[in-house]
Protein backbone atom coordinates (compact mmCIF):
# COMPACT_ATOMS: atom_id res chain seq x y z
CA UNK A 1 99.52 118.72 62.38
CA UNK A 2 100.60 115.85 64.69
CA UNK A 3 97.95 112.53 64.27
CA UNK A 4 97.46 110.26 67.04
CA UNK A 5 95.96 106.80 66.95
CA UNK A 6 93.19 106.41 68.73
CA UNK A 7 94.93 104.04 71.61
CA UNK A 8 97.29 106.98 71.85
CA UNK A 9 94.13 109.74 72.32
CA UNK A 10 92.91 107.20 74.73
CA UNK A 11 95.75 107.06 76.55
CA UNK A 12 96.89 110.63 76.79
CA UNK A 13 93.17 111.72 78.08
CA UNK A 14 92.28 108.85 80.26
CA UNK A 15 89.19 107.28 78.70
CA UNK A 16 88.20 104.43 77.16
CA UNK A 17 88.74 103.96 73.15
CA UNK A 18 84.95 103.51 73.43
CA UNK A 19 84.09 106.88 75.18
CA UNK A 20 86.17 108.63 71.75
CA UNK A 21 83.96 106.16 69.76
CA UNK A 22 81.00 107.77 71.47
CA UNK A 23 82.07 111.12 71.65
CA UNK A 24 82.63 110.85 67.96
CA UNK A 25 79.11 109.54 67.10
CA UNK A 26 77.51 112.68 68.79
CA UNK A 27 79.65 115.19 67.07
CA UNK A 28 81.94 116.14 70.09
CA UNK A 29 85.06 115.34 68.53
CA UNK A 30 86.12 114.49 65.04
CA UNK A 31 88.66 112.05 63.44
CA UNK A 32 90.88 112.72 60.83
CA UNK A 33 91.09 109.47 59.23
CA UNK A 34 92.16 106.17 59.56
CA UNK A 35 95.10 103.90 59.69
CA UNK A 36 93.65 100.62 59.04
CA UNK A 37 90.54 100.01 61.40
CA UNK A 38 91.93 102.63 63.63
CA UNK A 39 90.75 106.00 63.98
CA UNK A 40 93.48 109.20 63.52
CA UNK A 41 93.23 112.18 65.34
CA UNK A 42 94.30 115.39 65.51
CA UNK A 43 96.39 116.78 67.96
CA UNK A 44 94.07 119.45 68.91
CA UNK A 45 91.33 116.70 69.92
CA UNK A 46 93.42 116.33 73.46
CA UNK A 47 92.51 120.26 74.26
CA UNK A 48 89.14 119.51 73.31
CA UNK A 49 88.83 116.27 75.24
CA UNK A 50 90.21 118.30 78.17
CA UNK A 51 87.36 121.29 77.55
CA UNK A 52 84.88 118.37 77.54
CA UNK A 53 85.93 116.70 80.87
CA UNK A 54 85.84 120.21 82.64
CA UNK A 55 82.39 120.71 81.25
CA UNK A 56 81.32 117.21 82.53
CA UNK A 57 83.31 117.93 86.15
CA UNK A 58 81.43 121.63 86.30
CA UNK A 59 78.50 119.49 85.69
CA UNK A 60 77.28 120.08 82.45
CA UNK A 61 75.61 117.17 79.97
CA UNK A 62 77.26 116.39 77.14
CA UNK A 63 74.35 117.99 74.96
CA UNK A 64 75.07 121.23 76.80
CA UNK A 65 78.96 120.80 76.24
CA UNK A 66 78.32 120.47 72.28
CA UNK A 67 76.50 123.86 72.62
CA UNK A 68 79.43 125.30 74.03
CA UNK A 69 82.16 123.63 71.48
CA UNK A 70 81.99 125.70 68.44
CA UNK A 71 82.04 123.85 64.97
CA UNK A 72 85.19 125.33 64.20
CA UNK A 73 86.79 124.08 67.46
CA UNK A 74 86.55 127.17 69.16
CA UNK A 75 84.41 127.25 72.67
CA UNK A 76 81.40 129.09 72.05
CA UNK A 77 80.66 129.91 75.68
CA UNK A 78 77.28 131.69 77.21
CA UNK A 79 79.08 133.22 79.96
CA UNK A 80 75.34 134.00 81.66
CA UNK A 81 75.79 129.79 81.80
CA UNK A 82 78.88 129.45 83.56
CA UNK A 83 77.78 132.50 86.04
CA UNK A 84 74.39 130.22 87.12
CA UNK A 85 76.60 127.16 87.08
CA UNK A 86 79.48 128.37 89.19
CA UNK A 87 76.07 129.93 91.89
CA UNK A 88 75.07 126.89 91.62
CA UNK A 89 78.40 125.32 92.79
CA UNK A 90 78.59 127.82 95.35
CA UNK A 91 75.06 126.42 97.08
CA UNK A 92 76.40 123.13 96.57
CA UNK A 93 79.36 123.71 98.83
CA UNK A 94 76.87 125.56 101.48
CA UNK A 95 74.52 122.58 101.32
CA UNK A 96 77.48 120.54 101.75
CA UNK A 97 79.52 122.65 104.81
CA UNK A 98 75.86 122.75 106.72
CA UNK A 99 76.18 118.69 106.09
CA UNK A 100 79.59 118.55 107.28
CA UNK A 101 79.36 120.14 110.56
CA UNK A 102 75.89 118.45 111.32
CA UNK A 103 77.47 114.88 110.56
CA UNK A 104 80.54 116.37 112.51
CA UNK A 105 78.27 117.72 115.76
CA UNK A 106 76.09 113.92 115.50
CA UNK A 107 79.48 112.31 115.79
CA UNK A 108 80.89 114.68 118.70
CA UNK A 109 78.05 116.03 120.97
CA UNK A 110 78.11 115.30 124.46
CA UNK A 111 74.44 115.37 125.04
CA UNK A 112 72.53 112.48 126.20
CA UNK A 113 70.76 112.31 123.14
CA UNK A 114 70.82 114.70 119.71
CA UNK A 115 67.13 115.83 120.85
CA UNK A 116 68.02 117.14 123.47
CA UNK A 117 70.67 119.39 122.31
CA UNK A 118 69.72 122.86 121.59
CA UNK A 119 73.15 123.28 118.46
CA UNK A 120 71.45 120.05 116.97
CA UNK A 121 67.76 121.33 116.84
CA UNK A 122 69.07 124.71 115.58
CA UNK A 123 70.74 121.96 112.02
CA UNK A 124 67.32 120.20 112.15
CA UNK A 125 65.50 123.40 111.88
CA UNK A 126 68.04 124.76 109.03
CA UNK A 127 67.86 121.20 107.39
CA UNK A 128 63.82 121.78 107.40
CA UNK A 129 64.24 125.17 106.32
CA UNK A 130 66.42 124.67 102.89
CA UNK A 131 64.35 121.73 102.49
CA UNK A 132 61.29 123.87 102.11
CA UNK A 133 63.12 126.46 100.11
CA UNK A 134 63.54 123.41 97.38
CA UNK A 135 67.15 123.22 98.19
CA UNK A 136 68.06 119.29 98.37
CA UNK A 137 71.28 117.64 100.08
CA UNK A 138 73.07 116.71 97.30
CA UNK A 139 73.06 113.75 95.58
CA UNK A 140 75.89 111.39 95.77
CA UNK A 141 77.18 110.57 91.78
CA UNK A 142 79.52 107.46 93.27
């Protein structure tokens, strides 16, 4: 098994020494040992690291990624999970398409003014719509 310093884990996977610290400390990812002060690590804890960050992009909370990351290192995934996660992806991009094109139609109609124009009423209504359905724009994470 091939041991990487910590500064080396950190490097490879593009976080902070601190976020491995954390990650650690909550039982996401173990070390090996040490070298000093330093923490070892298996090889293995890249692949994990890389499980973790696709949980995190998908949306999931790192509580919810420790359910899915076995003890033994070995996803343990509800597939039911992913299935809701990925539909809710999918209303995410139709939220943000329906955005798009009403940002896009603000920015290129010719009317005299947005209330007047019969394609922009139609987005307000759908806009009013999802918003009484419970469906929210999304909400920006920058």
């Amino acid at each position: 098994m091939k041991i990487l310093d910590i500064g080396a884990v950190a490097k490879q996977a593009q976080i902070p020494p601190s976020t491995l610290r954390y990650y650690e400390e909550i039982g996401l990812i173990s070390s090996v040992g040490r070298h000093g002060l330093r923490r070892q690590f298996g090889h293995e804890t890249l692949i994990r690291l890389a499980l973790i960050a696709l949980g995190r992009t998908a949306g999931f909370t790192l509580t919810e990624i420790a359910g899915m990351l076995g003890k033994d290192g070995r996803p343990a995934i509800a597939r039911a999970d992913i299935t809701a996660r990925a539909d809710a992806i999918d209303r995410q991009i139709a939220d943000l398409r329906a955005l798009r094109n009403a940002l896009r139609h603000v920015a290129d109609c010719p009317a005299p003014s947005h209330l007047e124009c019969p394609s922009f009423q139609r987005l307000l209504q759908a806009a009013r719509h999802r918003a009484a359905s419970g469906r929210q724009a999304p909400k920006s994470t920058g």
